[in-house]
N, C-alpha and C. Protein backbone atom coordinates (compact mmCIF):
# COMPACT_ATOMS: atom_id res chain seq x y z
N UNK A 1 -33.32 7.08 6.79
CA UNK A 1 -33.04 7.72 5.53
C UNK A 1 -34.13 7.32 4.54
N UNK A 2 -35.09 7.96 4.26
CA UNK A 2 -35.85 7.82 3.08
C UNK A 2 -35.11 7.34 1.59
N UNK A 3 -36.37 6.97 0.56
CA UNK A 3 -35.90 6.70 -0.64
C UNK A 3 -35.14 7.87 -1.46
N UNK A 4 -35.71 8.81 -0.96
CA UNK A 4 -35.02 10.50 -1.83
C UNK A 4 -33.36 10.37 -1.56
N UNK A 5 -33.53 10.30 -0.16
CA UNK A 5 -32.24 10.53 0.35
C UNK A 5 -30.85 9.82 0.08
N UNK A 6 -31.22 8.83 -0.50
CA UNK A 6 -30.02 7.65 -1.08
C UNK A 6 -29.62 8.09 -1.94
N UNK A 7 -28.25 7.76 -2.01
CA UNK A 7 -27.16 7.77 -2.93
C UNK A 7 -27.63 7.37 -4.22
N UNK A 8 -26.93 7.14 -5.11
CA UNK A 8 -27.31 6.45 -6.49
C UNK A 8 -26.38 5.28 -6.68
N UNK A 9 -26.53 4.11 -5.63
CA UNK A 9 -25.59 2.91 -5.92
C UNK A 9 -24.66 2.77 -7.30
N UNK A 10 -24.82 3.01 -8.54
CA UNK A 10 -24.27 3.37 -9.45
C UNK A 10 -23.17 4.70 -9.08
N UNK A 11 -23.55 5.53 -8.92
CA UNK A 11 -22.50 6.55 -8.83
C UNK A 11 -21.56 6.62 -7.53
N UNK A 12 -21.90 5.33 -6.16
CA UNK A 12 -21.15 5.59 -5.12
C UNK A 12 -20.17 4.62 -5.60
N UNK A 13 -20.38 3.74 -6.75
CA UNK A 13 -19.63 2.48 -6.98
C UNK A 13 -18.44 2.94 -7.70
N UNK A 14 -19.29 3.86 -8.77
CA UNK A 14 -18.20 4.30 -9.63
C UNK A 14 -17.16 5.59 -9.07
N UNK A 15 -17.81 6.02 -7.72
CA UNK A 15 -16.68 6.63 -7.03
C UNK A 15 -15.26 5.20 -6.43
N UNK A 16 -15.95 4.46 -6.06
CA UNK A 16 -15.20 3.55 -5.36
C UNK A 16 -14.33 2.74 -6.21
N UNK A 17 -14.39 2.64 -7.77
CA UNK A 17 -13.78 2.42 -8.74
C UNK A 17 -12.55 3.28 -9.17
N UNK A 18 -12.90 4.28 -9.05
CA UNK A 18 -12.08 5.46 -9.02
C UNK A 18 -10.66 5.61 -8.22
N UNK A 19 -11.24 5.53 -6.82
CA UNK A 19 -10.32 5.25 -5.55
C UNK A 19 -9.54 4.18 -5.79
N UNK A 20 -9.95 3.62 -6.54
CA UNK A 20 -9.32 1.81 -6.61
C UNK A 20 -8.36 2.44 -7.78
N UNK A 21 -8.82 3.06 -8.94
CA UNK A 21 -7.44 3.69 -10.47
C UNK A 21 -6.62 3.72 -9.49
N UNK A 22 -7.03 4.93 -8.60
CA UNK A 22 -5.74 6.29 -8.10
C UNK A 22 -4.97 5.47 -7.02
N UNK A 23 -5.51 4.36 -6.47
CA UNK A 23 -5.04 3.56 -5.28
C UNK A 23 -3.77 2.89 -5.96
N UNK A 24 -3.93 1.83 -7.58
CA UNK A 24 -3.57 1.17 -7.87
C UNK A 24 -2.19 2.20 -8.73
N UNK A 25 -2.81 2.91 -9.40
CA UNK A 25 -1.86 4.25 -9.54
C UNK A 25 -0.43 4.57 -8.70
N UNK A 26 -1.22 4.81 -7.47
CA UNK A 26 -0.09 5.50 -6.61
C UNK A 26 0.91 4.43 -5.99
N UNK A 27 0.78 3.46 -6.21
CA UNK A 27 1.28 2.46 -5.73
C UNK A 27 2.34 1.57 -7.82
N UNK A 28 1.56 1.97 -8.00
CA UNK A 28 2.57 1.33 -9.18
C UNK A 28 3.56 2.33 -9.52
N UNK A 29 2.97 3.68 -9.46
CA UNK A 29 4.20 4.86 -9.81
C UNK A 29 5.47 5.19 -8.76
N UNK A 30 5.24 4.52 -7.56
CA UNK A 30 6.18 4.42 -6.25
C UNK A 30 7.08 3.81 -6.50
N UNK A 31 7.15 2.58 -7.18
CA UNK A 31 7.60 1.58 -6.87
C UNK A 31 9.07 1.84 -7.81
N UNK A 32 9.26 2.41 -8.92
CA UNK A 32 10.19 2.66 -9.60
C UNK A 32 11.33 4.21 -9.37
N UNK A 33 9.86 5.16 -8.40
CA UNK A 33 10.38 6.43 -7.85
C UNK A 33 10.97 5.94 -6.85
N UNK A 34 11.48 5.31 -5.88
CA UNK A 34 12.12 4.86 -5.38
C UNK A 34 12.92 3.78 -5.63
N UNK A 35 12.96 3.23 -6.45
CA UNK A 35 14.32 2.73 -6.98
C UNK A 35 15.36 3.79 -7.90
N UNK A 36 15.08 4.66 -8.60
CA UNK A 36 15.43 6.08 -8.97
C UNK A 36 16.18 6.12 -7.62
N UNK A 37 15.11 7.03 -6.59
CA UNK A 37 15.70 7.48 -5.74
C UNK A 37 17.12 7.01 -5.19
N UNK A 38 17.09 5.93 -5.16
CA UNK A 38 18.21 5.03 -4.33
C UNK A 38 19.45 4.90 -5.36
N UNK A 39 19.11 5.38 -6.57
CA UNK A 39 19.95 5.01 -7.56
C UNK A 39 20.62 6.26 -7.84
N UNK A 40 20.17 7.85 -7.52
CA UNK A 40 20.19 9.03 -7.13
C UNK A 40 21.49 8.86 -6.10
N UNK A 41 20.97 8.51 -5.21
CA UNK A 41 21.64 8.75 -3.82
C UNK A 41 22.97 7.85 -3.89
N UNK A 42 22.65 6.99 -4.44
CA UNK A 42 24.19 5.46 -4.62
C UNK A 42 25.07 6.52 -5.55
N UNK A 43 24.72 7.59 -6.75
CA UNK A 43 25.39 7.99 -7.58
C UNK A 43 26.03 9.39 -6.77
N UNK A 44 24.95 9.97 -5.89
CA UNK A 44 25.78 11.38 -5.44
C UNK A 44 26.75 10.81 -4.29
N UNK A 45 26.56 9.46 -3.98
CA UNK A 45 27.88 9.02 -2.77
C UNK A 45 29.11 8.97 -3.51
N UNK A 46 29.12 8.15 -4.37
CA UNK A 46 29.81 7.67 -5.41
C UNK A 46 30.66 8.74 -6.31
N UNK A 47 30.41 9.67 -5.88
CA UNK A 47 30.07 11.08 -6.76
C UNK A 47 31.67 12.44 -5.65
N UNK A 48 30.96 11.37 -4.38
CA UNK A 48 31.81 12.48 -3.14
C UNK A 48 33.12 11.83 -2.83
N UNK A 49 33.86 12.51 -2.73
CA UNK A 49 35.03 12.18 -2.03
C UNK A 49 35.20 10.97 -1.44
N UNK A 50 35.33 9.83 -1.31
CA UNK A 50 35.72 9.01 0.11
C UNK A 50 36.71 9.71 1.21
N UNK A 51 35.79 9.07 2.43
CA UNK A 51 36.79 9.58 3.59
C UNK A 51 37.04 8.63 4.74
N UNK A 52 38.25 8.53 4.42
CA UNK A 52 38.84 7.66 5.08
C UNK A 52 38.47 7.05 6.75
N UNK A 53 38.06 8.06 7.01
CA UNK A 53 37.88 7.59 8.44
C UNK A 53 36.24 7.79 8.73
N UNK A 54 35.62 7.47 8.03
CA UNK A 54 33.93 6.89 7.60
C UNK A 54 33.76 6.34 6.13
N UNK A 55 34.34 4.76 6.28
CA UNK A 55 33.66 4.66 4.93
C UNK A 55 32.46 4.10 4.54
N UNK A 56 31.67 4.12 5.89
CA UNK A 56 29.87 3.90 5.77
C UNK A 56 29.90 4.98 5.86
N UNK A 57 29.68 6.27 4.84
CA UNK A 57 29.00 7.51 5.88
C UNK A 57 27.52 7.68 6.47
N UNK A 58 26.45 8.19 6.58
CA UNK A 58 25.15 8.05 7.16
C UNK A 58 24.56 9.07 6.09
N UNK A 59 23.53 8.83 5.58
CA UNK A 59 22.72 9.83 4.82
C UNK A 59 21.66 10.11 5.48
N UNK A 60 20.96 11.64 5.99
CA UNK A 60 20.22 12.10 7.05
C UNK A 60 19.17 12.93 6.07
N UNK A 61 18.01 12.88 6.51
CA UNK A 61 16.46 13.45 6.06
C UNK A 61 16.19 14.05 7.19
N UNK A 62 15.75 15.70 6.74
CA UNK A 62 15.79 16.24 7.95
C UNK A 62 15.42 17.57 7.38
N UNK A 63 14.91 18.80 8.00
CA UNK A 63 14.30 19.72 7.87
C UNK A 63 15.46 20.70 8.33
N UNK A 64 15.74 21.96 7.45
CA UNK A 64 17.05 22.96 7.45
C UNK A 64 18.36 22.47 7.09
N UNK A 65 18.65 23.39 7.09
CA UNK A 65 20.29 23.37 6.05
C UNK A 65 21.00 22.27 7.23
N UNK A 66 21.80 21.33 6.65
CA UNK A 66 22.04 20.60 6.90
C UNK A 66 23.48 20.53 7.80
N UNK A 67 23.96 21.85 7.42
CA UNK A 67 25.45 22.56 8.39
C UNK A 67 24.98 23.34 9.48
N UNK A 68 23.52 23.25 9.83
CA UNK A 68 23.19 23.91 11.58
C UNK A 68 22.86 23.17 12.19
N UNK A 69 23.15 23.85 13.42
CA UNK A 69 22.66 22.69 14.20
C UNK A 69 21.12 23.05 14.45
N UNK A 70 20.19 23.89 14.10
CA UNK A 70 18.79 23.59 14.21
C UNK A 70 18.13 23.23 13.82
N UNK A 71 18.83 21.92 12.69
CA UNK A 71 18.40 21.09 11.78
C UNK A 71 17.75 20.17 12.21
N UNK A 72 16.46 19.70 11.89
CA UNK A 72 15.99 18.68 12.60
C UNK A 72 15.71 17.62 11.66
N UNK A 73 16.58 16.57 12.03
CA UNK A 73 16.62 15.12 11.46
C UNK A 73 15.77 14.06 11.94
N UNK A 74 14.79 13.80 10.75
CA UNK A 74 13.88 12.44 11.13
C UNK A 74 14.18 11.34 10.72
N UNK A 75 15.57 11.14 9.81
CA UNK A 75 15.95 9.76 9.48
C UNK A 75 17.05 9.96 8.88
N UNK A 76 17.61 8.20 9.18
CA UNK A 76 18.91 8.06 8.70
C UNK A 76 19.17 6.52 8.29
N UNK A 77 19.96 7.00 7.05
CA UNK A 77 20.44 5.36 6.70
C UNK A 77 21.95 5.28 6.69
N UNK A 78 22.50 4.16 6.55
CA UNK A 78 24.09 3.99 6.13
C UNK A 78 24.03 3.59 4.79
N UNK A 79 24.92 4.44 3.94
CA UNK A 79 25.02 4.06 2.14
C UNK A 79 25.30 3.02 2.01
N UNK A 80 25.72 1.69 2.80
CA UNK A 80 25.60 0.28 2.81
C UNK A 80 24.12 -0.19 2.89
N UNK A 81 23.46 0.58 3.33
CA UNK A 81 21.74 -0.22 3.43
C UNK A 81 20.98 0.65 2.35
N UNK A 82 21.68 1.44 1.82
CA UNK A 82 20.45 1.98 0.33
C UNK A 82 19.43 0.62 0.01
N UNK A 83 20.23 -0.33 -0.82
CA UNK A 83 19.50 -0.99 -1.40
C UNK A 83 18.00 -2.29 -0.59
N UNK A 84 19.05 -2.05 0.69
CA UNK A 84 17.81 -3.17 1.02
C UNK A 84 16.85 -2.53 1.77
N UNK A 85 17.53 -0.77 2.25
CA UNK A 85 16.11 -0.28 2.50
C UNK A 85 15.17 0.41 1.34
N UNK A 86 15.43 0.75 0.31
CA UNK A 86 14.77 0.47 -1.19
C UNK A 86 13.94 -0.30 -1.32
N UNK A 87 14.23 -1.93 -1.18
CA UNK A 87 13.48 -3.04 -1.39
C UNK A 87 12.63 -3.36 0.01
N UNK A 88 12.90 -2.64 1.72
CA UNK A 88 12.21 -2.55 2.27
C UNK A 88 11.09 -1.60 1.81
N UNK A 89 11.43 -0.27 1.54
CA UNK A 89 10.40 0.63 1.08
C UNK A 89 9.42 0.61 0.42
N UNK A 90 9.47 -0.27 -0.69
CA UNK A 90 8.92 -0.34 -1.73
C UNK A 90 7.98 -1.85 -1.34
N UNK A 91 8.56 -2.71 -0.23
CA UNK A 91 7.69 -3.66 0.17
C UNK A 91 6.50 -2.58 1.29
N UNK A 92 6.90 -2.23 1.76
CA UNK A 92 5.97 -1.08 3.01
C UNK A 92 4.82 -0.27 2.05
N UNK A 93 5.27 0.25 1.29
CA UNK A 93 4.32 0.72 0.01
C UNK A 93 3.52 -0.13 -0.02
N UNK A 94 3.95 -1.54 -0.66
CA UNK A 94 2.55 -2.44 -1.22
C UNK A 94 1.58 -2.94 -0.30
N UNK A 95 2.39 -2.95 0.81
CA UNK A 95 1.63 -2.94 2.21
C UNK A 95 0.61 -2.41 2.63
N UNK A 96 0.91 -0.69 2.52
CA UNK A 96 0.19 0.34 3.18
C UNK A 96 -0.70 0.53 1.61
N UNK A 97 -0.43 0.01 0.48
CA UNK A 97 -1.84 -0.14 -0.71
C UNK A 97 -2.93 -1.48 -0.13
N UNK A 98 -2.54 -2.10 0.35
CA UNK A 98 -3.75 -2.67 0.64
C UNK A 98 -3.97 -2.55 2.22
N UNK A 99 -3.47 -2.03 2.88
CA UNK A 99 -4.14 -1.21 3.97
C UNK A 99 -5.08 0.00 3.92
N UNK A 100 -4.87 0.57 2.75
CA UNK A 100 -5.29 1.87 2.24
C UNK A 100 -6.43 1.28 1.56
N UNK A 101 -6.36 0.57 0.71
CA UNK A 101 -7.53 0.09 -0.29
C UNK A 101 -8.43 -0.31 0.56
N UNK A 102 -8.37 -1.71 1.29
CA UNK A 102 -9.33 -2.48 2.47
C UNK A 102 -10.18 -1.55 3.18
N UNK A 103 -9.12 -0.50 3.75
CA UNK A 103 -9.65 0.74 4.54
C UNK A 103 -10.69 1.60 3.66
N UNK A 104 -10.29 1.95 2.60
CA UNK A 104 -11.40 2.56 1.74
C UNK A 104 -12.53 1.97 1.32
N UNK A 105 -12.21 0.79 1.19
CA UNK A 105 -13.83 -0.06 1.24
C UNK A 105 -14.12 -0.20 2.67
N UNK A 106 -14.16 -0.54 3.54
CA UNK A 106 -14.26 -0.78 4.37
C UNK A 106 -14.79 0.58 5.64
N UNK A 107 -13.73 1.52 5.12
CA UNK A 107 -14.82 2.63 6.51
C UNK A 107 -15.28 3.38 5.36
N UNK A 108 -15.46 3.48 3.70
CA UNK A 108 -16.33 5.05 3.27
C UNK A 108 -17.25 3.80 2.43
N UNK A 109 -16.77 2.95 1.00
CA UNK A 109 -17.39 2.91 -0.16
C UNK A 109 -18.27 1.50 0.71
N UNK A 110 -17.83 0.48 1.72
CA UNK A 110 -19.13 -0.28 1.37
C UNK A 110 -20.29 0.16 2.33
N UNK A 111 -19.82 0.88 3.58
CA UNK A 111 -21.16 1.70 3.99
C UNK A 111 -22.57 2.30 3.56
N UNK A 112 -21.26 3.14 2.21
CA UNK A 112 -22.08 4.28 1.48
C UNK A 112 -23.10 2.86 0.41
N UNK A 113 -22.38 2.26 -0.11
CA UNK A 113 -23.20 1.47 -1.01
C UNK A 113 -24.22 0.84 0.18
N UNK A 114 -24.32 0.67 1.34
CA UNK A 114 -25.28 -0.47 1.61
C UNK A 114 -26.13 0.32 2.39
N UNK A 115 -25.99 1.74 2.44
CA UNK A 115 -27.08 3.05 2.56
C UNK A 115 -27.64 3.20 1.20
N UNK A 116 -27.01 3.01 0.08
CA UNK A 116 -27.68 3.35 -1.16
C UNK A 116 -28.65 2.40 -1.64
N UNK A 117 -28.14 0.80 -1.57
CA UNK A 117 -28.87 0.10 -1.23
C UNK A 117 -30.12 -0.77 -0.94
N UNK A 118 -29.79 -0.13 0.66
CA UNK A 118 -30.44 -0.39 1.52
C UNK A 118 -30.39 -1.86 2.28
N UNK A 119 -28.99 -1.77 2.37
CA UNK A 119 -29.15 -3.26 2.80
C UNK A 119 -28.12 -3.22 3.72
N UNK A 120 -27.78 -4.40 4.86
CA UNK A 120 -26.29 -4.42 5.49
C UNK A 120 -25.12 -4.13 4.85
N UNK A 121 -24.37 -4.25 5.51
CA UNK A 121 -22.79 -4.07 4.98
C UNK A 121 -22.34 -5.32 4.54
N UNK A 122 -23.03 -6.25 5.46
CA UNK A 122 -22.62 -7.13 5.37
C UNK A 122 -22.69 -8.38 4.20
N UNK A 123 -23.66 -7.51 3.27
CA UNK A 123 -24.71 -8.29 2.35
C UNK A 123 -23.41 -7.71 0.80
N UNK A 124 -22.45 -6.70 1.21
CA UNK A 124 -21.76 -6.66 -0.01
C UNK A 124 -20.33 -7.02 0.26
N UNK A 125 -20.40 -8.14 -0.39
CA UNK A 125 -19.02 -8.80 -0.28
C UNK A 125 -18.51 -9.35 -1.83
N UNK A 126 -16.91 -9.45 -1.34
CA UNK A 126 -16.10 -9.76 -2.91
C UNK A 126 -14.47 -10.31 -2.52
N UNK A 127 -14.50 -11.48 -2.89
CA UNK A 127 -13.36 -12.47 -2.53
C UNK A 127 -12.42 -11.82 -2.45
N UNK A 128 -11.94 -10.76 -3.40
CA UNK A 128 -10.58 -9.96 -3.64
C UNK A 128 -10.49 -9.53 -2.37
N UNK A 129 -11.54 -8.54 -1.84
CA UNK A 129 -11.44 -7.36 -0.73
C UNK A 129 -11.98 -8.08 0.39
N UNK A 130 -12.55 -9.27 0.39
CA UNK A 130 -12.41 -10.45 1.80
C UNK A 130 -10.75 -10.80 1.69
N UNK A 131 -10.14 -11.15 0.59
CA UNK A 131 -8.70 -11.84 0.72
C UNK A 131 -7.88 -10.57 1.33
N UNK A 132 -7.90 -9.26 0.47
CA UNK A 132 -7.26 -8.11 0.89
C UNK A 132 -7.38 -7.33 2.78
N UNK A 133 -8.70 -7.98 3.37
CA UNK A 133 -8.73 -7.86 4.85
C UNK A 133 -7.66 -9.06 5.41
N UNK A 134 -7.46 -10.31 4.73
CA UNK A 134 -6.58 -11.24 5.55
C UNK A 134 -5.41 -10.81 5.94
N UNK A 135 -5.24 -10.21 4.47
CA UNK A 135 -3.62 -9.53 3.77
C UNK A 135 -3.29 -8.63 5.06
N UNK A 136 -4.36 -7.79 5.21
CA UNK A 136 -4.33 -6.59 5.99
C UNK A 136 -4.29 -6.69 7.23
N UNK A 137 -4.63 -8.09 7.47
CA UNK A 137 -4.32 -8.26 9.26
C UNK A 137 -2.92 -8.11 9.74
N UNK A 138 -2.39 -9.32 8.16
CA UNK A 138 -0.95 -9.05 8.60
C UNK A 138 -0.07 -8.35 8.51
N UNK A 139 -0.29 -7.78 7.63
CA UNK A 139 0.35 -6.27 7.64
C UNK A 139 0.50 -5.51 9.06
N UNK A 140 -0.26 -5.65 9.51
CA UNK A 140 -0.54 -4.58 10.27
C UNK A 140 -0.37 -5.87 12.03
N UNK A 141 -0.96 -6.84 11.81
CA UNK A 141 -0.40 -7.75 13.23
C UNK A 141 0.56 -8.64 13.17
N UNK A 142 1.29 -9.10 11.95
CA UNK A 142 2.20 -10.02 12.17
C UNK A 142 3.48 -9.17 11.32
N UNK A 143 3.73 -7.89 11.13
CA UNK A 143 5.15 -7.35 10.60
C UNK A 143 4.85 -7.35 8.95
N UNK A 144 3.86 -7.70 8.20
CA UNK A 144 4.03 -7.75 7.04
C UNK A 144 4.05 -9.25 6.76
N UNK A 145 3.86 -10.00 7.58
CA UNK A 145 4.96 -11.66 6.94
C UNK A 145 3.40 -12.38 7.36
N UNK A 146 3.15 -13.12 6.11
CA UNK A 146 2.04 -14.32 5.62
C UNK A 146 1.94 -15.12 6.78
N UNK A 147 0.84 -14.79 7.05
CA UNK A 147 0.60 -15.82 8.01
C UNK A 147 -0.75 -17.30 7.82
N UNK A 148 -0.38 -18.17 8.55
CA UNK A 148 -1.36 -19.51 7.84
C UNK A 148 -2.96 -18.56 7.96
N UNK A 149 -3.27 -17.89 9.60
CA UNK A 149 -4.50 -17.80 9.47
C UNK A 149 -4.92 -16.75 9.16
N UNK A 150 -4.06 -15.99 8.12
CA UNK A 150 -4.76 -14.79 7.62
C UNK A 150 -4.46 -15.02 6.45
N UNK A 151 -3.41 -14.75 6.01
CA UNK A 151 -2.91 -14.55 4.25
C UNK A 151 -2.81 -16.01 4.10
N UNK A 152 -2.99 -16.91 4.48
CA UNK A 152 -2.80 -18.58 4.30
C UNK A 152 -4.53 -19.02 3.80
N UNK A 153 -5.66 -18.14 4.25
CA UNK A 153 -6.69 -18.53 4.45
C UNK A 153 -7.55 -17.83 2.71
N UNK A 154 -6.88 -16.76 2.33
CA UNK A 154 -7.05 -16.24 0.79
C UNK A 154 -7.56 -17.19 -0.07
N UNK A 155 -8.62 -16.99 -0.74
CA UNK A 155 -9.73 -17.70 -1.81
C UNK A 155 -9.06 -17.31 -3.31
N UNK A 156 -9.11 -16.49 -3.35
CA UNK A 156 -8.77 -15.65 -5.03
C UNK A 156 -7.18 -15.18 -5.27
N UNK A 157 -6.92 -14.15 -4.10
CA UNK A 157 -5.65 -13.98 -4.26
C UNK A 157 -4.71 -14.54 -3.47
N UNK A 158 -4.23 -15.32 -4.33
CA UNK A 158 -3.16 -16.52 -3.53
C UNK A 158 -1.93 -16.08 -4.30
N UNK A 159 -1.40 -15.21 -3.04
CA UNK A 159 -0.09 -14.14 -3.87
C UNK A 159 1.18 -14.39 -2.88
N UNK A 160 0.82 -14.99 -1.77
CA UNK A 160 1.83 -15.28 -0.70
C UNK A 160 1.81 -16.25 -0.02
N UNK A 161 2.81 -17.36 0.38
CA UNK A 161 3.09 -18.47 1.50
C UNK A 161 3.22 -18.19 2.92
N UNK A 162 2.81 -18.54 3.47
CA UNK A 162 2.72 -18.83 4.65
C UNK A 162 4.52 -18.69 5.51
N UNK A 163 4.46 -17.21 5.86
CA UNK A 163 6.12 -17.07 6.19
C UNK A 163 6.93 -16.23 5.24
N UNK A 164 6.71 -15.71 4.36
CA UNK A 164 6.46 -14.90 3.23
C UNK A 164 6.55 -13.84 3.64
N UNK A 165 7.29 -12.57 3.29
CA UNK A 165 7.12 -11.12 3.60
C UNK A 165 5.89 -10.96 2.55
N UNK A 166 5.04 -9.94 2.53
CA UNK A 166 3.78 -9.59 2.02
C UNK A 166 4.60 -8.51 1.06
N UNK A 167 4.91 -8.67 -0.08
CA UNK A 167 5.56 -7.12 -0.80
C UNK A 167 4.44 -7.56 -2.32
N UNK A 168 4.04 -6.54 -2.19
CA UNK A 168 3.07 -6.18 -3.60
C UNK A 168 3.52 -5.54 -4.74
N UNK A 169 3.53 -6.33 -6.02
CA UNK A 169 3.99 -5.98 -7.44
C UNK A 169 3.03 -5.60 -8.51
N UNK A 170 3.75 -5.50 -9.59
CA UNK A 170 2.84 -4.26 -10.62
C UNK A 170 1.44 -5.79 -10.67
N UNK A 171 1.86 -7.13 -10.75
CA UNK A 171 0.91 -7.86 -11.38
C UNK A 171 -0.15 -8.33 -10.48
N UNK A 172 0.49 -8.07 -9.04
CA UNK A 172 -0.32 -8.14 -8.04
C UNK A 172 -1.75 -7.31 -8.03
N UNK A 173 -1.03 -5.84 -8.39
CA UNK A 173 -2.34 -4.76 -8.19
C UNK A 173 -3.31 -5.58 -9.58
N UNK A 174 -3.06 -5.49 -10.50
CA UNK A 174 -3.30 -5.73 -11.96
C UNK A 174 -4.44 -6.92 -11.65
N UNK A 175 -3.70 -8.37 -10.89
CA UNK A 175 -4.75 -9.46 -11.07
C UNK A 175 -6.03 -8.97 -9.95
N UNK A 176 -5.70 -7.84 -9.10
CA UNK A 176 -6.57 -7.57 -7.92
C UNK A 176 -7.78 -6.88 -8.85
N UNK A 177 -7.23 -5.59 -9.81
CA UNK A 177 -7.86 -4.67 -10.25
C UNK A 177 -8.68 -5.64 -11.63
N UNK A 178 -8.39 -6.37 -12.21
CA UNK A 178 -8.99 -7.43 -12.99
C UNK A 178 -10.49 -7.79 -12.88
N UNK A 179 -9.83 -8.21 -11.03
CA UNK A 179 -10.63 -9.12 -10.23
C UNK A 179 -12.08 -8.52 -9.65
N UNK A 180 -12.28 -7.24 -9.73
CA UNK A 180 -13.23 -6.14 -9.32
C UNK A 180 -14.34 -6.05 -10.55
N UNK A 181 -15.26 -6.58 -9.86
CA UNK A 181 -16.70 -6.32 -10.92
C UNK A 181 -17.16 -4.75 -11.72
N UNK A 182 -17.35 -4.86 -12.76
CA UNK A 182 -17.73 -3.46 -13.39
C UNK A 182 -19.38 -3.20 -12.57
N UNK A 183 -19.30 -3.78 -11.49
CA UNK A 183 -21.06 -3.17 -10.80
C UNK A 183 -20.75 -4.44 -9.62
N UNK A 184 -21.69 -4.25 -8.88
CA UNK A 184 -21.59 -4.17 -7.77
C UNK A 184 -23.11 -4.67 -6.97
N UNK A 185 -23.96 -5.50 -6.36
CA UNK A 185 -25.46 -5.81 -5.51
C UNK A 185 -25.18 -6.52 -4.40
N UNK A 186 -26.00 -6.19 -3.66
CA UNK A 186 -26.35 -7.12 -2.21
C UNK A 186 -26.05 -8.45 -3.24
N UNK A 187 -25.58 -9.37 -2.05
CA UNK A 187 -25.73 -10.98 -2.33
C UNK A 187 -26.52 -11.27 -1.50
């Protein structure tokens, strides 16, 4: 790739800044739409009849009217587990934000920057998004839950113990998004 041909390190950064608003965004506006939700659903139970001979009934997500049978159902809860699958949900969210984030640095913005560059990949690094790959191991290899040699091993963001479910909060994104340089060079 010639000198013409490069990016403008400035403008691939400030794309990657961007990704990081809408990342931190979509993940803080979740977190209350689903407690709504659950608070929705606790009120239209609450709302129906009791019946005696189901008083867990099952609440079903599913594609077509819900009185055929060519309805096709991809999930189900019991109105006894609203709330803790709520507080599962909303932990899986903060999860899949820094699976999502890591991933976005990681396979588009630090490529593109170290083509713009001109330098390795390896030459752009940043404690947050080194700590956010530990995060991300476990997410994704140990169930979500802190482990010593990944989320135990974190420099900057020391947000979880060792044994710890990994669930991400508004102050979490906040000290991450803080933590992100207004620019960006090879070290």
């Amino acid at each position: 790739m010639t000198e013409r041909e490069r990016e403008d390190p400035t403008v691939v950064y400030a794309e990657f800044r961007a990704f990081l608003n809408d990342m931190a965004g979509a993940q803080t506006h979740a977190e209350p739409a689903v407690d709504r939700y659950v608070s929705w659903l606790q009120e239209m139970v609450s709302n129906t009849p009791p019946n005696p001979d189901n008083p867990d009934p099952t609440i079903f997500v599913g594609v077509g009217d819900p009185n055929l049978s060519t309805t096709r159902t991809y999930q189900e809860w019991k109105v006894s587990q609203l709330r803790e699958k709520g507080s599962f949900t909303k932990r899986w969210i903060g999860q899949q934000w820094i699976a999502g984030v890591f991933a976005g640095w990681e396979e588009e913005y630090r490529p593109r920057l170290a083509r713009a560059f001109g330098c390795p990949a390896s030459a752009l690094r940043h404690e947050a998004l080194g700590d956010l790959r530990l995060m991300r191991n476990d997410v994704v290899h140990h169930r979500g839950v802190a482990s010593e040699s990944n989320t135990g091993q974190c420099r900057l963001l020391r947000w979880f113990v060792t044994g710890e479910a990994i669930s991400v909060k508004g102050e979490h994104v906040a000290e991450f998004m803080q933590s992100i340089p207004t620019t960006l060079s090879p070290s």
